[in-house]
N, C-alpha and C. Protein backbone atom coordinates (compact mmCIF):
# COMPACT_ATOMS: atom_id res chain seq x y z
N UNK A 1 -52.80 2.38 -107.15
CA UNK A 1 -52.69 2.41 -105.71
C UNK A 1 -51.30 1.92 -105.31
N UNK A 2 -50.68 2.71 -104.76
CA UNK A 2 -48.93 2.28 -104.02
C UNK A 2 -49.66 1.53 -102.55
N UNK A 3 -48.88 0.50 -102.37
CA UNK A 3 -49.07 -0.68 -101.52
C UNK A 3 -47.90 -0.24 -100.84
N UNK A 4 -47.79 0.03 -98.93
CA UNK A 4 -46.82 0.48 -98.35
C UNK A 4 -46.29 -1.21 -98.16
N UNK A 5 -44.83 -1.27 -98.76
CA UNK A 5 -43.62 -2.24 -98.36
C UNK A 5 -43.27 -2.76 -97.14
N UNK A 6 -43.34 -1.45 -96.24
CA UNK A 6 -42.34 -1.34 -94.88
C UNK A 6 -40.98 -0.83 -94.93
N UNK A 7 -40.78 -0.99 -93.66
CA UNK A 7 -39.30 -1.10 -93.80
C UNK A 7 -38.34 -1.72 -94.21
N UNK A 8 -38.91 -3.08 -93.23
CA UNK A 8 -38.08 -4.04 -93.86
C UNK A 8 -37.62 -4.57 -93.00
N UNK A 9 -38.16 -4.48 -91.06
CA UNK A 9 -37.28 -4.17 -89.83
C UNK A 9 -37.61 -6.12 -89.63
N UNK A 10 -38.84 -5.93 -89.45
CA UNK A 10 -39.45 -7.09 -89.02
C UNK A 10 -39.47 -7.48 -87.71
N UNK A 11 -39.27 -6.97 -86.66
CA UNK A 11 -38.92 -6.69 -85.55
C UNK A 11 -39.85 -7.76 -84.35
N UNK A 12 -40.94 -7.94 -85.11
CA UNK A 12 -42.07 -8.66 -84.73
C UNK A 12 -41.62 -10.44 -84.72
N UNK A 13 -40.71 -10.71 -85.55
CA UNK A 13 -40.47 -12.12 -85.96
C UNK A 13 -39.21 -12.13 -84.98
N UNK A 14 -39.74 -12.99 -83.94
CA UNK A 14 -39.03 -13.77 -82.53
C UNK A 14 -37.69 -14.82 -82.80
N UNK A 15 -38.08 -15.70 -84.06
CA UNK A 15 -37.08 -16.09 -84.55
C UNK A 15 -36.23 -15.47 -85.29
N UNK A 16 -34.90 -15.37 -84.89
CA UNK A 16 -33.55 -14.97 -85.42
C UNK A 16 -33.55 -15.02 -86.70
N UNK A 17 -33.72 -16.52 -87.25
CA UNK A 17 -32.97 -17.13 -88.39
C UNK A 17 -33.99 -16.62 -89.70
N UNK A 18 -35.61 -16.34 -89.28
CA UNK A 18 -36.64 -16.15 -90.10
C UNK A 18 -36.67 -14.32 -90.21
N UNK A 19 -36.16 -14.05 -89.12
CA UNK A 19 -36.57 -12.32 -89.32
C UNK A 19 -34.99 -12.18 -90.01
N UNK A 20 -33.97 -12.88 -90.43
CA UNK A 20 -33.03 -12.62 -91.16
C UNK A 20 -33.45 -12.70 -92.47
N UNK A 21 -34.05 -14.31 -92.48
CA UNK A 21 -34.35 -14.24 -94.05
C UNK A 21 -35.59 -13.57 -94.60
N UNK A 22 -36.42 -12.92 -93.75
CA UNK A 22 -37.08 -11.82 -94.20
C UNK A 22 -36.19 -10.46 -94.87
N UNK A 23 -35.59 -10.12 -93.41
CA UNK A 23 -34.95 -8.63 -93.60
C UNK A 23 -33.90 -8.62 -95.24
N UNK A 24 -33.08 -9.88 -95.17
CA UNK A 24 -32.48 -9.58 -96.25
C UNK A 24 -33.10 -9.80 -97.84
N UNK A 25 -34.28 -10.72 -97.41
CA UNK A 25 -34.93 -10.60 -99.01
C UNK A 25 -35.63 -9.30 -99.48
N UNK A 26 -36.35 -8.61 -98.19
CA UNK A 26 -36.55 -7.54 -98.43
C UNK A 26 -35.80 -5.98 -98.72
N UNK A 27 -34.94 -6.14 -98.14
CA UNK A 27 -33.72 -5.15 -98.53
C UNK A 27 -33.77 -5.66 -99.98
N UNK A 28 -33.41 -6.75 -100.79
CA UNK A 28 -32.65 -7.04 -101.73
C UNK A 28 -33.78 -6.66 -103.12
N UNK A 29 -35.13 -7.16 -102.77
CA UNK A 29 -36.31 -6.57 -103.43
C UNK A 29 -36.06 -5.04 -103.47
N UNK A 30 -35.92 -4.71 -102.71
CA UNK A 30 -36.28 -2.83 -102.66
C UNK A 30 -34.86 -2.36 -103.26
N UNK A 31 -33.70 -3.17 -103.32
CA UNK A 31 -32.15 -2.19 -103.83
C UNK A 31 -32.26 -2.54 -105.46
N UNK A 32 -32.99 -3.67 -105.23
CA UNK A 32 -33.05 -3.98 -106.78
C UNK A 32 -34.48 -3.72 -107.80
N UNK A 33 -35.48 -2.59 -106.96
CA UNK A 33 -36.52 -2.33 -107.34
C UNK A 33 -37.24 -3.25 -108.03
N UNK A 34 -37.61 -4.80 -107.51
CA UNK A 34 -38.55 -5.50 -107.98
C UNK A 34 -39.50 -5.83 -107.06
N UNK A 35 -40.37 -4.93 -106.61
CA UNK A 35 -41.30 -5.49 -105.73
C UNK A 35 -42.51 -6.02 -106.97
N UNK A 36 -42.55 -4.75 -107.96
CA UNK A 36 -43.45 -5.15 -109.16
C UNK A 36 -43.12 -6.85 -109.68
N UNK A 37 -42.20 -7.54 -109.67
CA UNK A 37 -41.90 -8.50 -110.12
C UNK A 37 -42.52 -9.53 -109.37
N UNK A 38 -42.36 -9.34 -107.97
CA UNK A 38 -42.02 -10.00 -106.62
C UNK A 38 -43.93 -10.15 -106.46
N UNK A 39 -44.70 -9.41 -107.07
CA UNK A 39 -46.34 -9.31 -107.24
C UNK A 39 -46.81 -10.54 -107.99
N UNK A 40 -45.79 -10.46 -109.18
CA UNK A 40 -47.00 -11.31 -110.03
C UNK A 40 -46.70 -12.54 -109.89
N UNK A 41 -47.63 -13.48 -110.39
CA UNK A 41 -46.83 -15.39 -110.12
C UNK A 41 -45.79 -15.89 -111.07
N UNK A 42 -45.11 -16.12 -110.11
CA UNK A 42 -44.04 -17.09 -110.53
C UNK A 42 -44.13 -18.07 -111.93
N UNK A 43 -45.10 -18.78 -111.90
CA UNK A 43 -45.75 -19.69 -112.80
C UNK A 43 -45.60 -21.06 -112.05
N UNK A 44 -45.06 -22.36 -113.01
CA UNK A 44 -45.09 -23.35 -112.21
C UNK A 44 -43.88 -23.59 -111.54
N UNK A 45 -43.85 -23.94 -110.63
CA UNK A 45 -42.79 -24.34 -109.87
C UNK A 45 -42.82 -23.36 -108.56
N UNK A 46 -43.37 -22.37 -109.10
CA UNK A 46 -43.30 -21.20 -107.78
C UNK A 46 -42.14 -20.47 -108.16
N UNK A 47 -41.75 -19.74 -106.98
CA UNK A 47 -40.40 -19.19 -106.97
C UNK A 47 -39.19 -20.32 -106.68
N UNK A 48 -39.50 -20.92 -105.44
CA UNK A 48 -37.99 -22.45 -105.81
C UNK A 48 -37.44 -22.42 -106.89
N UNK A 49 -38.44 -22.89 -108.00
CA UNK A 49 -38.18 -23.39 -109.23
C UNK A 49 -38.02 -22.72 -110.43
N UNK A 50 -38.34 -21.19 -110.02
CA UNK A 50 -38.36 -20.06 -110.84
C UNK A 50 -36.96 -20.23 -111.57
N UNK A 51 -37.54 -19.88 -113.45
CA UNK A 51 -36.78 -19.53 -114.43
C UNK A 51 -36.21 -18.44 -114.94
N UNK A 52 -36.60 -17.67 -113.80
CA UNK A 52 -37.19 -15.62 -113.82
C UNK A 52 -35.46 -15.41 -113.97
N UNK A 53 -34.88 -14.63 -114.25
CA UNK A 53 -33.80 -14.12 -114.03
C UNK A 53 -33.94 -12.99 -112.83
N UNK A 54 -34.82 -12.37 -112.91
CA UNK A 54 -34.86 -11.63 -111.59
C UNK A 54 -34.89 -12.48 -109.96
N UNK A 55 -35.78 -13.46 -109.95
CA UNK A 55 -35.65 -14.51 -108.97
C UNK A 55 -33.69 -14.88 -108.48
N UNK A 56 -33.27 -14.71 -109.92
CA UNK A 56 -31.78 -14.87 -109.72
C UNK A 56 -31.26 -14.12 -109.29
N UNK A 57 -31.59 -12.73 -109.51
CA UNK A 57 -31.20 -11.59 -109.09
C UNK A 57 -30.93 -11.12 -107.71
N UNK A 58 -32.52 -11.63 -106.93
CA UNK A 58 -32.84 -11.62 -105.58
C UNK A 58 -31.84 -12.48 -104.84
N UNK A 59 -31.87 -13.85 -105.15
CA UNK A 59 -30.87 -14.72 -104.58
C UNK A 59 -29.26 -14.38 -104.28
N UNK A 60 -29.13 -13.93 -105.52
CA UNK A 60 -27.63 -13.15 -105.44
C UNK A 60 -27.32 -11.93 -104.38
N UNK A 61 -28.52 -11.24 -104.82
CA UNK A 61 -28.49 -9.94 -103.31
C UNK A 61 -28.15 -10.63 -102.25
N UNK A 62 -29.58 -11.47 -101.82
CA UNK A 62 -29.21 -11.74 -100.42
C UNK A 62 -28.31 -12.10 -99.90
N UNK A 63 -27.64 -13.12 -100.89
CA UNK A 63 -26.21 -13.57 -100.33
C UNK A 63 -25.12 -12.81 -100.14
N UNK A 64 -25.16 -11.28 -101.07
CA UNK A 64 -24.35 -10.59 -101.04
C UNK A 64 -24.66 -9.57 -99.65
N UNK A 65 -26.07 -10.07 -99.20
CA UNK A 65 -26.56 -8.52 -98.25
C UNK A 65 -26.23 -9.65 -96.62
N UNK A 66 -25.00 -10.94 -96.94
CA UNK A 66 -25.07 -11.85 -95.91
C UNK A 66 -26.09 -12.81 -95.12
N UNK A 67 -26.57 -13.11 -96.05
CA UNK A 67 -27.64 -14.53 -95.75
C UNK A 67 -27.29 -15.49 -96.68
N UNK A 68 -26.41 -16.50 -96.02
CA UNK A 68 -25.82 -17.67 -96.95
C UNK A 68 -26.81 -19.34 -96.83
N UNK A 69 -28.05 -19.10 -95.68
CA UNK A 69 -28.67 -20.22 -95.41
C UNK A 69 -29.77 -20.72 -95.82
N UNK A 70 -30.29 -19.88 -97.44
CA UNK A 70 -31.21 -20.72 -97.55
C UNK A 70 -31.05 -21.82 -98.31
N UNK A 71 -32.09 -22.64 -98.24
CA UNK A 71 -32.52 -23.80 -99.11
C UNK A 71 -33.49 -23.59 -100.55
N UNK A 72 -34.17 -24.20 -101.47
CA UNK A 72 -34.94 -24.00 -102.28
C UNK A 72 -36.45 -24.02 -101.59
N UNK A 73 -36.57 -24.52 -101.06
CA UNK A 73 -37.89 -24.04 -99.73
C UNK A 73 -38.17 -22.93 -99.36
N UNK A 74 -36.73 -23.00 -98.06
CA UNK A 74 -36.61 -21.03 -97.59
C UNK A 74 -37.03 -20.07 -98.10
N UNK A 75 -36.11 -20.03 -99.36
CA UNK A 75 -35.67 -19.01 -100.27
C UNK A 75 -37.15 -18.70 -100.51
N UNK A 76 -37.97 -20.02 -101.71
CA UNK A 76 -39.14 -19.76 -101.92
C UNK A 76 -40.60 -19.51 -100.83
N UNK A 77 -40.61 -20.33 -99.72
CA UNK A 77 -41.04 -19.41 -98.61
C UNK A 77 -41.32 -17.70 -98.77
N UNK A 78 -39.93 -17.66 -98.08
CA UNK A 78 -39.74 -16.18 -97.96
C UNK A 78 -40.01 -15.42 -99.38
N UNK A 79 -39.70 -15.58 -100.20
CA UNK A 79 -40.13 -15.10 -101.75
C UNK A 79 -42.08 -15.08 -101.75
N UNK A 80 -42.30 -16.04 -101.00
CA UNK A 80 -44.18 -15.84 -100.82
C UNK A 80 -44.24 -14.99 -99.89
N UNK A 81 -43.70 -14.64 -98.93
CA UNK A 81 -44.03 -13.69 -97.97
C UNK A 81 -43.74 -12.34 -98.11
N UNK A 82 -42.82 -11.88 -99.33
CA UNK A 82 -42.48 -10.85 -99.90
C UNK A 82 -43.47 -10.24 -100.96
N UNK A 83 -43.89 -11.37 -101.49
CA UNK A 83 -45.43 -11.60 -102.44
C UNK A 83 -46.49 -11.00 -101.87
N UNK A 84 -46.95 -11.10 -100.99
CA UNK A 84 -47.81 -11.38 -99.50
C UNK A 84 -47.87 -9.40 -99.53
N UNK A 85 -47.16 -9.44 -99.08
CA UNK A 85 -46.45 -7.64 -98.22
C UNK A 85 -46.17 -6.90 -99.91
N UNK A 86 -45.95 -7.25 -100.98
CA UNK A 86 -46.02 -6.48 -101.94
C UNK A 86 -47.63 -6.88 -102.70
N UNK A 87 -48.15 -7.20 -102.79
CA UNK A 87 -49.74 -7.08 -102.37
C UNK A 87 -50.87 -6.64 -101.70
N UNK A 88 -50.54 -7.07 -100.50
CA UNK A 88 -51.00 -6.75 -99.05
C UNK A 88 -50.86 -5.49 -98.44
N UNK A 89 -49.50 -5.11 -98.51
CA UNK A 89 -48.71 -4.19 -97.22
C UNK A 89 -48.63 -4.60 -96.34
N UNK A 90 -47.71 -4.23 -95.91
CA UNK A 90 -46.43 -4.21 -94.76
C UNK A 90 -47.07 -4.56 -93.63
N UNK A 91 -47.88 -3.79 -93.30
CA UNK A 91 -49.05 -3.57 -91.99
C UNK A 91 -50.16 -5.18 -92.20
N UNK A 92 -50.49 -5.60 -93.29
CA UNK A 92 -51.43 -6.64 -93.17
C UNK A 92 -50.72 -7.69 -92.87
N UNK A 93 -49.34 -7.87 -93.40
CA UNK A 93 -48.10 -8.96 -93.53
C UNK A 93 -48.25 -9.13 -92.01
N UNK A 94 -48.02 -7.75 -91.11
CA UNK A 94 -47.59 -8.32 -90.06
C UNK A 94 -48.64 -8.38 -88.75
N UNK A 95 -49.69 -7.79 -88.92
CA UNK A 95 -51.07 -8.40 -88.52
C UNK A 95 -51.29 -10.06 -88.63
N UNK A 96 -50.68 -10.54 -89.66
CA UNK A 96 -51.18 -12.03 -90.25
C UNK A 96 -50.36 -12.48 -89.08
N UNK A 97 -49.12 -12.57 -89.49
CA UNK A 97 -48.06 -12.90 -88.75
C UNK A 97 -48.23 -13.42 -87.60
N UNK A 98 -48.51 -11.61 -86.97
CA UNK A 98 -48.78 -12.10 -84.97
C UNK A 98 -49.65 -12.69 -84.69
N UNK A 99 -50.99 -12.67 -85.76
CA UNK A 99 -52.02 -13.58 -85.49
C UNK A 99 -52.07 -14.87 -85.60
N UNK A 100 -51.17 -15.42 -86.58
CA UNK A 100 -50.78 -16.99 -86.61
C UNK A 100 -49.70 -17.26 -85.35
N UNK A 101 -49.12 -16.24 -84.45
CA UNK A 101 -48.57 -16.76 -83.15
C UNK A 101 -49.38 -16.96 -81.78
């Protein structure tokens, strides 16, 4: 079963700083075709703490796709919410979303 991604717009997220670090982790997942990666668990530590080289991979995008602000939180945050929507889809991600506003 293909799980729809989205776009990637996020258009729905009111905050600036969060629908950035959505949009660019998700761009950076999809240029670097790891949503399959971005599915399975991390192990311990989560993604923060991730040993993954792909986790490295992602980080590097974003910064290159101009998002210089995350933290090891953020980053991993948003790395669960990419989890979330490559599981879920796009459409449940953002059902959840407006419903937790």
């Amino acid at each position: 079963m293909t799980i729809n991604v989205g776009n990637g717009q996020f258009e729905f997220v009111t905050s600036e700083s969060s629908r950035n670090m959505l949009t660019t982790a998700h761009k950076a997942i999809s240029l670097l075709e790891l949503w399959e990666f971005v599915k399975r668990d991390p192990g311990p530590g989560g993604f923060m703490f991730s040993d993954h080289r792909e986790t490295d991979m992602i980080y590097e995008k974003v910064q290159e796709l101009g998002y210089n602000g995350h933290s090891g939180a953020s980053f991993g945050s948003t790395l669960r919410n990419m989890q979330y929507i490559a599981k879920n889809g796009y459409d449940y991600f953002k059902a959840e979303w407006l419903k937790a506003r």
